[in-house]
N, C-alpha and C. Protein backbone atom coordinates (compact mmCIF):
# COMPACT_ATOMS: atom_id res chain seq x y z
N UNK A 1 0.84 -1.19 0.00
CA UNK A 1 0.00 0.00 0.00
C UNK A 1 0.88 1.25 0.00
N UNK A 2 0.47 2.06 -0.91
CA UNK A 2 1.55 3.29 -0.88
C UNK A 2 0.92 4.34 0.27
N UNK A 3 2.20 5.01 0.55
CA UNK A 3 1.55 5.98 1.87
C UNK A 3 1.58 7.39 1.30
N UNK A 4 0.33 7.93 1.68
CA UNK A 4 0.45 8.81 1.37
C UNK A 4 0.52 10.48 2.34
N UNK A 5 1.66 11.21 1.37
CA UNK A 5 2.41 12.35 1.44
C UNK A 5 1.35 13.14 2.46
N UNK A 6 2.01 13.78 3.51
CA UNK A 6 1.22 14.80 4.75
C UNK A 6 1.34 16.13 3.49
N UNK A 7 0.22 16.56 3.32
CA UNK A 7 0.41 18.02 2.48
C UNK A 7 1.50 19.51 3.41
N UNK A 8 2.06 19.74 2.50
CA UNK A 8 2.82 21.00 3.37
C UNK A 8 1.93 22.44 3.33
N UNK A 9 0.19 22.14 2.99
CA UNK A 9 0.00 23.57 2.73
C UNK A 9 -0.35 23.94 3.81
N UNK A 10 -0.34 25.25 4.63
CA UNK A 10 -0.73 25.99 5.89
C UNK A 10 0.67 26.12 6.88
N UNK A 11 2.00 25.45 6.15
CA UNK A 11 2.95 26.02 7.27
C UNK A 11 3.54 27.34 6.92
N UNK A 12 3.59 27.80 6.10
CA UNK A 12 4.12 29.24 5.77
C UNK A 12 2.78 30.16 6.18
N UNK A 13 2.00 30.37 6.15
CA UNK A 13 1.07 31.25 6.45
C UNK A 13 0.33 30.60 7.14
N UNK A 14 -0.25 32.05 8.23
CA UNK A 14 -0.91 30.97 9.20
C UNK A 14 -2.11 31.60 9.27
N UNK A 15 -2.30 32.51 8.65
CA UNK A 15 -3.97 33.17 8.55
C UNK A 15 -3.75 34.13 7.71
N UNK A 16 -5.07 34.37 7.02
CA UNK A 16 -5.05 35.35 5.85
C UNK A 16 -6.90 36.11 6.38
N UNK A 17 -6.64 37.49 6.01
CA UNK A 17 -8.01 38.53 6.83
C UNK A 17 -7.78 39.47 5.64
N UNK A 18 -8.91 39.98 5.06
CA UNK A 18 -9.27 41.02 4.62
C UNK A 18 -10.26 41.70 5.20
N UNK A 19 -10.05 43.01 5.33
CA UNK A 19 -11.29 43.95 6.39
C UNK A 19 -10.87 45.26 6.33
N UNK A 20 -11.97 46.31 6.26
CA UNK A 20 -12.29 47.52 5.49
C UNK A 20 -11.16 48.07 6.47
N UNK A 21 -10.50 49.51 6.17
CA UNK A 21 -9.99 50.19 6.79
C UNK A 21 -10.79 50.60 8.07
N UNK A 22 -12.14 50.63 8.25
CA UNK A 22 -12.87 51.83 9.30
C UNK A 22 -13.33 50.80 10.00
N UNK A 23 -12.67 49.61 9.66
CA UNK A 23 -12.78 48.43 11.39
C UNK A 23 -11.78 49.46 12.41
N UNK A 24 -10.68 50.08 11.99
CA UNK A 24 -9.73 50.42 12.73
C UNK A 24 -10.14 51.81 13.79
N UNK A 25 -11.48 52.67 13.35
CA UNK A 25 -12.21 53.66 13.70
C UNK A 25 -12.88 53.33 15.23
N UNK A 26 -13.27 51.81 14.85
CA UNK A 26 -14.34 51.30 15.95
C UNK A 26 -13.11 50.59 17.00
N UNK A 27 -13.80 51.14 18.04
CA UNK A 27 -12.75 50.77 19.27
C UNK A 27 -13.07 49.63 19.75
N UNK A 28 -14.01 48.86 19.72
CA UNK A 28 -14.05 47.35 19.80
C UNK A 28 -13.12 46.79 18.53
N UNK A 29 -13.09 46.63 17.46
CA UNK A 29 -12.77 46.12 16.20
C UNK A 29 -11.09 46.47 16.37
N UNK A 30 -10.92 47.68 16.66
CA UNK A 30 -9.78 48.85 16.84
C UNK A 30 -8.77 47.23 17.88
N UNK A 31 -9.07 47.17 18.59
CA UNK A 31 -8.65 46.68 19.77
C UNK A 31 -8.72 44.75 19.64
N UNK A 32 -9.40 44.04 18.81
CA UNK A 32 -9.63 42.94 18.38
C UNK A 32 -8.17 42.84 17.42
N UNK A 33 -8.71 43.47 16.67
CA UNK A 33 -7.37 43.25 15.29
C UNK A 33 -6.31 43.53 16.25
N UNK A 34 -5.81 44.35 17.15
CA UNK A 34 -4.61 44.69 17.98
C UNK A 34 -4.71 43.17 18.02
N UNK A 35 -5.30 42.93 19.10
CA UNK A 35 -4.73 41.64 19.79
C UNK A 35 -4.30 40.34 18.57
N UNK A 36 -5.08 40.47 17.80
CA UNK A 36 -4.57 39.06 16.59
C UNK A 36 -3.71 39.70 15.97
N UNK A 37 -3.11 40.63 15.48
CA UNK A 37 -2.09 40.84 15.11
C UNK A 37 -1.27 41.25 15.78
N UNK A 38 -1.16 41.86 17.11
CA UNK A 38 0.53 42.22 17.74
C UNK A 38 1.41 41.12 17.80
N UNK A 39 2.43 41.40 17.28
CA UNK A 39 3.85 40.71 17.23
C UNK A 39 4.08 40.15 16.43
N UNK A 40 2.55 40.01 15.00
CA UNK A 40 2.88 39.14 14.31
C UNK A 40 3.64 39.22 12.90
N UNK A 41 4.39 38.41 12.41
CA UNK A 41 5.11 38.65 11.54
C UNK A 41 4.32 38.65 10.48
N UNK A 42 4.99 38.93 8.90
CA UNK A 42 3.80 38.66 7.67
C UNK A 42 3.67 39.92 6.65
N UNK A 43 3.33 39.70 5.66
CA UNK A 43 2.60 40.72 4.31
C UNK A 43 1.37 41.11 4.71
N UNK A 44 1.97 42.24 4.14
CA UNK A 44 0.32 43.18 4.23
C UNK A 44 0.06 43.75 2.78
N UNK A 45 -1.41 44.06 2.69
CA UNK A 45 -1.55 44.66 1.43
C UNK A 45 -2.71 45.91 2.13
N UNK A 46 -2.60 46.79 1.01
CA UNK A 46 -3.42 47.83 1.19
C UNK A 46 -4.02 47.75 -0.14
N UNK A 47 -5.50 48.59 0.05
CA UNK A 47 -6.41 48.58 -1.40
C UNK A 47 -6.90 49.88 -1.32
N UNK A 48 -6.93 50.23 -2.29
CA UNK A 48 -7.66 51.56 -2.72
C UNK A 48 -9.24 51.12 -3.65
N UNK A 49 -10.73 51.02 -3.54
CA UNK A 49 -11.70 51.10 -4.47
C UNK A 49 -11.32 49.63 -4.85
N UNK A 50 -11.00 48.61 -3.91
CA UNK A 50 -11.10 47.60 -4.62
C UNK A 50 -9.37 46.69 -5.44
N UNK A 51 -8.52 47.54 -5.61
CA UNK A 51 -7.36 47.60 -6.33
C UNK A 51 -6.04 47.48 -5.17
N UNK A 52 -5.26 46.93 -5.36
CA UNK A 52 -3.85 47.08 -4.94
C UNK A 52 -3.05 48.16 -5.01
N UNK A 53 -2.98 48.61 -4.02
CA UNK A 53 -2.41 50.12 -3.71
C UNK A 53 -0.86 49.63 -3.15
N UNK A 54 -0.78 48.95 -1.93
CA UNK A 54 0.58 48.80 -1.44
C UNK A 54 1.14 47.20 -1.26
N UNK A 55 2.05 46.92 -1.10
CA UNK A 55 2.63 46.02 -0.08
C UNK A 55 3.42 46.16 0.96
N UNK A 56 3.65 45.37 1.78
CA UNK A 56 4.74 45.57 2.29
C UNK A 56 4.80 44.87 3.59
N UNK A 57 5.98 44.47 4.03
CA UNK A 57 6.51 43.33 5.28
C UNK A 57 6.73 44.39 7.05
N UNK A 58 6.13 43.05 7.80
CA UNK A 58 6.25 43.59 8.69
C UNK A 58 6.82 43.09 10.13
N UNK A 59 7.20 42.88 10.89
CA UNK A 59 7.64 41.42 11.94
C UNK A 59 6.33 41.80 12.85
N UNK A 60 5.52 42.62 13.12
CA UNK A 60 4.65 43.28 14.13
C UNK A 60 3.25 44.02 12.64
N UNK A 61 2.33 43.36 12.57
CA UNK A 61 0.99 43.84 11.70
C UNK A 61 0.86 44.59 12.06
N UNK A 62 0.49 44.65 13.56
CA UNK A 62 -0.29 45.55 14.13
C UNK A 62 0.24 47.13 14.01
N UNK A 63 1.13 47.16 14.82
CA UNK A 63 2.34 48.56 14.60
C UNK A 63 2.02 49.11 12.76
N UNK A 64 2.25 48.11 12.19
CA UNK A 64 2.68 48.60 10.70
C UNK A 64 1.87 49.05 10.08
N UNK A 65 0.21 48.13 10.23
CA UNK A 65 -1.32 48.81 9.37
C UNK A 65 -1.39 50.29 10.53
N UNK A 66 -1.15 50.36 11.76
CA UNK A 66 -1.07 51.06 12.08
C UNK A 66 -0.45 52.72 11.94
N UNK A 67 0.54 52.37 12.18
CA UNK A 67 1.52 53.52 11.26
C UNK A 67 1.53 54.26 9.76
N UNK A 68 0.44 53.07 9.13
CA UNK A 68 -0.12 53.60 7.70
C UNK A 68 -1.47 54.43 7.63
N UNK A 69 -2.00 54.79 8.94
CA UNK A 69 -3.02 55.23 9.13
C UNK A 69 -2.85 56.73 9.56
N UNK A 70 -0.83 57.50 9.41
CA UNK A 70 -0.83 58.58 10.34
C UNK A 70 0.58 58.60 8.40
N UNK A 71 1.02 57.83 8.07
CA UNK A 71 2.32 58.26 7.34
C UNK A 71 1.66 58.72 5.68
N UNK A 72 2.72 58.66 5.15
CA UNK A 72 2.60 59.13 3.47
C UNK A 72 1.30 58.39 2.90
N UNK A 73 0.55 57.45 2.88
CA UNK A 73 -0.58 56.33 2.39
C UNK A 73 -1.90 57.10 3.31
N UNK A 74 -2.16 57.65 4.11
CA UNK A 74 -3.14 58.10 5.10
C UNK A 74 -4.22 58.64 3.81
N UNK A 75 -4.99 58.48 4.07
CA UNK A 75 -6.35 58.36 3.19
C UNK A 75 -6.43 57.86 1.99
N UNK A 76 -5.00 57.31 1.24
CA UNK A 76 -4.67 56.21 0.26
C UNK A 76 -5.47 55.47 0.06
N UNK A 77 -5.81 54.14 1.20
CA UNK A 77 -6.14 53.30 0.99
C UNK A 77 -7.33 53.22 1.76
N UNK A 78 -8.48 52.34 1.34
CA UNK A 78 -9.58 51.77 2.32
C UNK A 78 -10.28 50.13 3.06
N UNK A 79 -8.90 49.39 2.63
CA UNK A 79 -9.13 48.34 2.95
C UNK A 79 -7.56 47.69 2.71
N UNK A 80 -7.39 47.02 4.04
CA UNK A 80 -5.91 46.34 3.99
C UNK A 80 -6.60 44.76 3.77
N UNK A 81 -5.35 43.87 3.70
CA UNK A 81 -5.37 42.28 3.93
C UNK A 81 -3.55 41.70 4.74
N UNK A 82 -3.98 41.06 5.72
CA UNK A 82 -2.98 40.58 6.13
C UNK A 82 -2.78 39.47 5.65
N UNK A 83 -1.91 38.75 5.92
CA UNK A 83 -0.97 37.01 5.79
C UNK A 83 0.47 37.04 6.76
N UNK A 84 -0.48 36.76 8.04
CA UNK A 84 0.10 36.03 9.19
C UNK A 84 1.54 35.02 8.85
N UNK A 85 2.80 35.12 8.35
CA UNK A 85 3.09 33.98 8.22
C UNK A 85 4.34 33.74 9.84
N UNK A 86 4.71 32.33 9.45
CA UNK A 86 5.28 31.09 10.11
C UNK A 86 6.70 31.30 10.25
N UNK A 87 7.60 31.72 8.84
CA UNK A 87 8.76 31.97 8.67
C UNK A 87 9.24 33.61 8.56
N UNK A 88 9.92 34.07 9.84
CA UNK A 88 10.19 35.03 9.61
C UNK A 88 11.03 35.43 8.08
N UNK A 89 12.62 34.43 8.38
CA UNK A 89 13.41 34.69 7.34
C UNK A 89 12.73 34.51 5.88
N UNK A 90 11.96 33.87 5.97
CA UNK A 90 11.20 34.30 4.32
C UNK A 90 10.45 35.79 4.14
N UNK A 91 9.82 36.55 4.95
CA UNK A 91 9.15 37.61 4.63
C UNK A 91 9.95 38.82 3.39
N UNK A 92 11.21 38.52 3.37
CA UNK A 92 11.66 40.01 2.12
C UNK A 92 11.50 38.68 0.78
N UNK A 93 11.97 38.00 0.73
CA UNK A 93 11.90 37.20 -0.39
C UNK A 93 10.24 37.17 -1.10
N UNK A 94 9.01 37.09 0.17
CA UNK A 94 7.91 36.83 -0.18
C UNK A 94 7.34 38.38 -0.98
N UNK A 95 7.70 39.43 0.19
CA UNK A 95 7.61 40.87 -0.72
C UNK A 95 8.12 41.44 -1.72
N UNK A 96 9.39 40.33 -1.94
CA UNK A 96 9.85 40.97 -3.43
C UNK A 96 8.94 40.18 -4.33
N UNK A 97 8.71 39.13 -4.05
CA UNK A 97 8.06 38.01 -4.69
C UNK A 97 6.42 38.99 -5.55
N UNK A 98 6.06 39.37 -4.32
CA UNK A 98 4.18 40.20 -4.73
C UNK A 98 4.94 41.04 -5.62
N UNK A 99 5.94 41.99 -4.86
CA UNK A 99 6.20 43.46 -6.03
C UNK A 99 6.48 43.61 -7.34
N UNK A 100 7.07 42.34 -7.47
CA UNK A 100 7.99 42.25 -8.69
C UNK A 100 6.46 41.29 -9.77
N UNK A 101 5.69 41.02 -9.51
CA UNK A 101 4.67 40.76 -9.96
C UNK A 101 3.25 41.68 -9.90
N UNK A 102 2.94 42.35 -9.14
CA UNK A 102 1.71 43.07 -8.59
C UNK A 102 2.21 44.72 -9.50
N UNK A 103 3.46 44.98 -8.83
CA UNK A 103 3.69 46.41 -9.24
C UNK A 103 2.88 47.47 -8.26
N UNK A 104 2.14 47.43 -7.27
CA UNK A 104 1.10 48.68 -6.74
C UNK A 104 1.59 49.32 -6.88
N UNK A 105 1.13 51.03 -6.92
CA UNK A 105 0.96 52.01 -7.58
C UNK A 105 1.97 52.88 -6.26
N UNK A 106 1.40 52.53 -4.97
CA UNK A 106 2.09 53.13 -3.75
C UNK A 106 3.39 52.76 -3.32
N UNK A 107 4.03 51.42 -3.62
CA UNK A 107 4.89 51.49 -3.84
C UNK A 107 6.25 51.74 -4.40
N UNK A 108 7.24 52.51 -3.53
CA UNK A 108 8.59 53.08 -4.50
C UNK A 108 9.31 52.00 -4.45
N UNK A 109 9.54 51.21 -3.56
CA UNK A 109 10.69 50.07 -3.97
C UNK A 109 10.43 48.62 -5.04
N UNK A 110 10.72 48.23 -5.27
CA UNK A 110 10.13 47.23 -6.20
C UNK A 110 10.40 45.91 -5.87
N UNK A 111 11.32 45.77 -4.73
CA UNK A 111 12.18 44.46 -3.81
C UNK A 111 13.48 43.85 -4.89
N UNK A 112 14.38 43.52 -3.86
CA UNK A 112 15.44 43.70 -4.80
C UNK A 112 16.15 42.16 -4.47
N UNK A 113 16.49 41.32 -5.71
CA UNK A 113 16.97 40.65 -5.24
C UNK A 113 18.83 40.38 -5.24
N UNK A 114 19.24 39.23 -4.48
CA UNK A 114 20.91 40.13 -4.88
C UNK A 114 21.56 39.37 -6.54
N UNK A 115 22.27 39.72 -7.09
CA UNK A 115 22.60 39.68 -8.52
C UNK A 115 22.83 38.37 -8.69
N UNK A 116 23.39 37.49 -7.52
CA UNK A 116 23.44 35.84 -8.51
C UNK A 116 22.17 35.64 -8.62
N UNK A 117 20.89 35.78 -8.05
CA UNK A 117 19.94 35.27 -7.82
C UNK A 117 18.93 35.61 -9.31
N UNK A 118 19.34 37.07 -9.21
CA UNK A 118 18.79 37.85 -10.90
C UNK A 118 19.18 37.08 -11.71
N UNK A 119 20.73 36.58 -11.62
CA UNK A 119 21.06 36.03 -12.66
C UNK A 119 20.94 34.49 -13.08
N UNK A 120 20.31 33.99 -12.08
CA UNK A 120 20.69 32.61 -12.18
C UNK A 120 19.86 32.23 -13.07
N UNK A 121 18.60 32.76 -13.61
CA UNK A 121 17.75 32.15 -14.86
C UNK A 121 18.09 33.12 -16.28
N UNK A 122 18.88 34.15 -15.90
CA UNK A 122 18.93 34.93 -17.36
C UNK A 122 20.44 34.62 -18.00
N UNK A 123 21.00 34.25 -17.25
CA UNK A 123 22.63 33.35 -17.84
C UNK A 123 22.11 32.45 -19.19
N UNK A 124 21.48 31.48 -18.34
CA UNK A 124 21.04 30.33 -19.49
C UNK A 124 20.39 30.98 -21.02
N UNK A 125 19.33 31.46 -20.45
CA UNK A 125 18.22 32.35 -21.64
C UNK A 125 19.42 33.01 -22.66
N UNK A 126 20.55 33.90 -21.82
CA UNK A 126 20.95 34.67 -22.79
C UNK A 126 22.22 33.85 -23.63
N UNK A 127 22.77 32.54 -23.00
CA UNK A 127 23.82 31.99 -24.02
C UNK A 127 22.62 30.55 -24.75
N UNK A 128 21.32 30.31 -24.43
CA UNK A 128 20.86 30.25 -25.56
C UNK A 128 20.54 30.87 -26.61
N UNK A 129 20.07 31.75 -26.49
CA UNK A 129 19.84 33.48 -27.65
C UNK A 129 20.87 33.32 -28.71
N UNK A 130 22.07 33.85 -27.94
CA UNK A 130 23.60 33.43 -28.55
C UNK A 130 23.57 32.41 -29.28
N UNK A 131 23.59 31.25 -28.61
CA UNK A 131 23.68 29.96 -29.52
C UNK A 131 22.42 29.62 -31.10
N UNK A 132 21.43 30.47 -30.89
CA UNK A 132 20.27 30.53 -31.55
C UNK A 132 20.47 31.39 -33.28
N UNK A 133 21.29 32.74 -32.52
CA UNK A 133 21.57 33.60 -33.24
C UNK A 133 22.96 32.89 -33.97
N UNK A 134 24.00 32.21 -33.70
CA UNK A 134 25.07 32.14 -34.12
C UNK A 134 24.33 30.90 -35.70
N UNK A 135 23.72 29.80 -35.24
CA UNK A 135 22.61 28.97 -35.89
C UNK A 135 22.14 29.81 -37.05
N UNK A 136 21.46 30.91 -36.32
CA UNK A 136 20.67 31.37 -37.84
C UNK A 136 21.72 32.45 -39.14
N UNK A 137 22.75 32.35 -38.23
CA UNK A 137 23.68 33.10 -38.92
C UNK A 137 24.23 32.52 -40.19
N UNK A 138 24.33 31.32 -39.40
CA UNK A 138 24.91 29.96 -40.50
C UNK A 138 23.90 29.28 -41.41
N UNK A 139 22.85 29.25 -41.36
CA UNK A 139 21.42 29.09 -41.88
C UNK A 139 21.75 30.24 -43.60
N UNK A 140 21.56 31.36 -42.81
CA UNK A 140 21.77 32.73 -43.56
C UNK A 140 22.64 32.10 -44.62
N UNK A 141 23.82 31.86 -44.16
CA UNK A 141 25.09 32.22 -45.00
C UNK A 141 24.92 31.05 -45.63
N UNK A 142 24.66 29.68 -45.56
CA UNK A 142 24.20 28.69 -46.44
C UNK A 142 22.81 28.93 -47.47
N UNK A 143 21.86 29.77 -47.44
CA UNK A 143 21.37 29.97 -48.13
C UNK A 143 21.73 31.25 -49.13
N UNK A 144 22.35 32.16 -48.89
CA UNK A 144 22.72 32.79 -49.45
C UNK A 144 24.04 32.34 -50.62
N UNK A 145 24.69 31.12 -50.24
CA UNK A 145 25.73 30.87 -50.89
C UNK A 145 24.69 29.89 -52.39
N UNK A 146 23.58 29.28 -52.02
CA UNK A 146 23.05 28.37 -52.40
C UNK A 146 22.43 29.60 -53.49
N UNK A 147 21.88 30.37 -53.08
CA UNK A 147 21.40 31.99 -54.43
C UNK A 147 22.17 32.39 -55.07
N UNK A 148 23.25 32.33 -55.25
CA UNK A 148 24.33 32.74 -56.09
C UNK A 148 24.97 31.21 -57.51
């Protein structure tokens, strides 16, 4: 009998919440979200009308949706979403991960990754190209010899 594989989904994130900005107004709601999010690590997103306005990492939610409610984004956005996750040391990898795909509009950084890492899939791509181009070169020059 084959055994089967424990799934790995739910260890990197450990809860995911979307909820309007003006939960944060109401001092019951105000004070709920405190408590499930203080200390917690994780991505956040902000929305403007529905749309992706921001990202961005935080080791503490709470502090951070917080602090977006007084800094440069303050009437920006009207609805955040958290993702609670598990692994701290993954959180910049995961935010370059959204930015570099999402693009939001509020964000200036775009997440950066370091240069072997850029490079490790565009090496290959570009000495195939090369090898592609050198091919059609020789293609070329055999048909051209063949027109004469």
């Amino acid at each position: 009998m084959v055994k089967k594989q424990k799934s790995t989904r739910g260890r990197l994130i450990r809860g995911i919440a979307k909820l309007p900005a003006a939960l944060l107004d109401n001092s019951f709601f105000k004070t709920e979200v405190g408590k499930l999010l203080k200390g917690s690590p994780g991505i956040y997103a902000l929305y403007r009308r529905e749309k992706l306005y921001y990202v961005g990492l935080s080791k503490d939610l709470k502090s951070r949706i917080k602090h977006h409610l007084e800094d440069r984004h303050k009437g920006k956005w009207d609805a955040f979403q958290v993702f609670k996750i598990s692994k701290v040391h993954y959180l910049k990898d995961l935010e370059t991960l959204i930015l570099q795909v999402a693009s939001p509009p509020g964000n200036r950084q775009t997440g950066r990754l370091p240069k072997k890492q850029r490079q490790a899939l565009e090496r290959p791509f570009k000495a195939a190209l090369k090898k592609m181009q050198r091919e059609t070169k020789s293609i070329r020059r055999t048909i051209k010899f063949r027109k004469a």
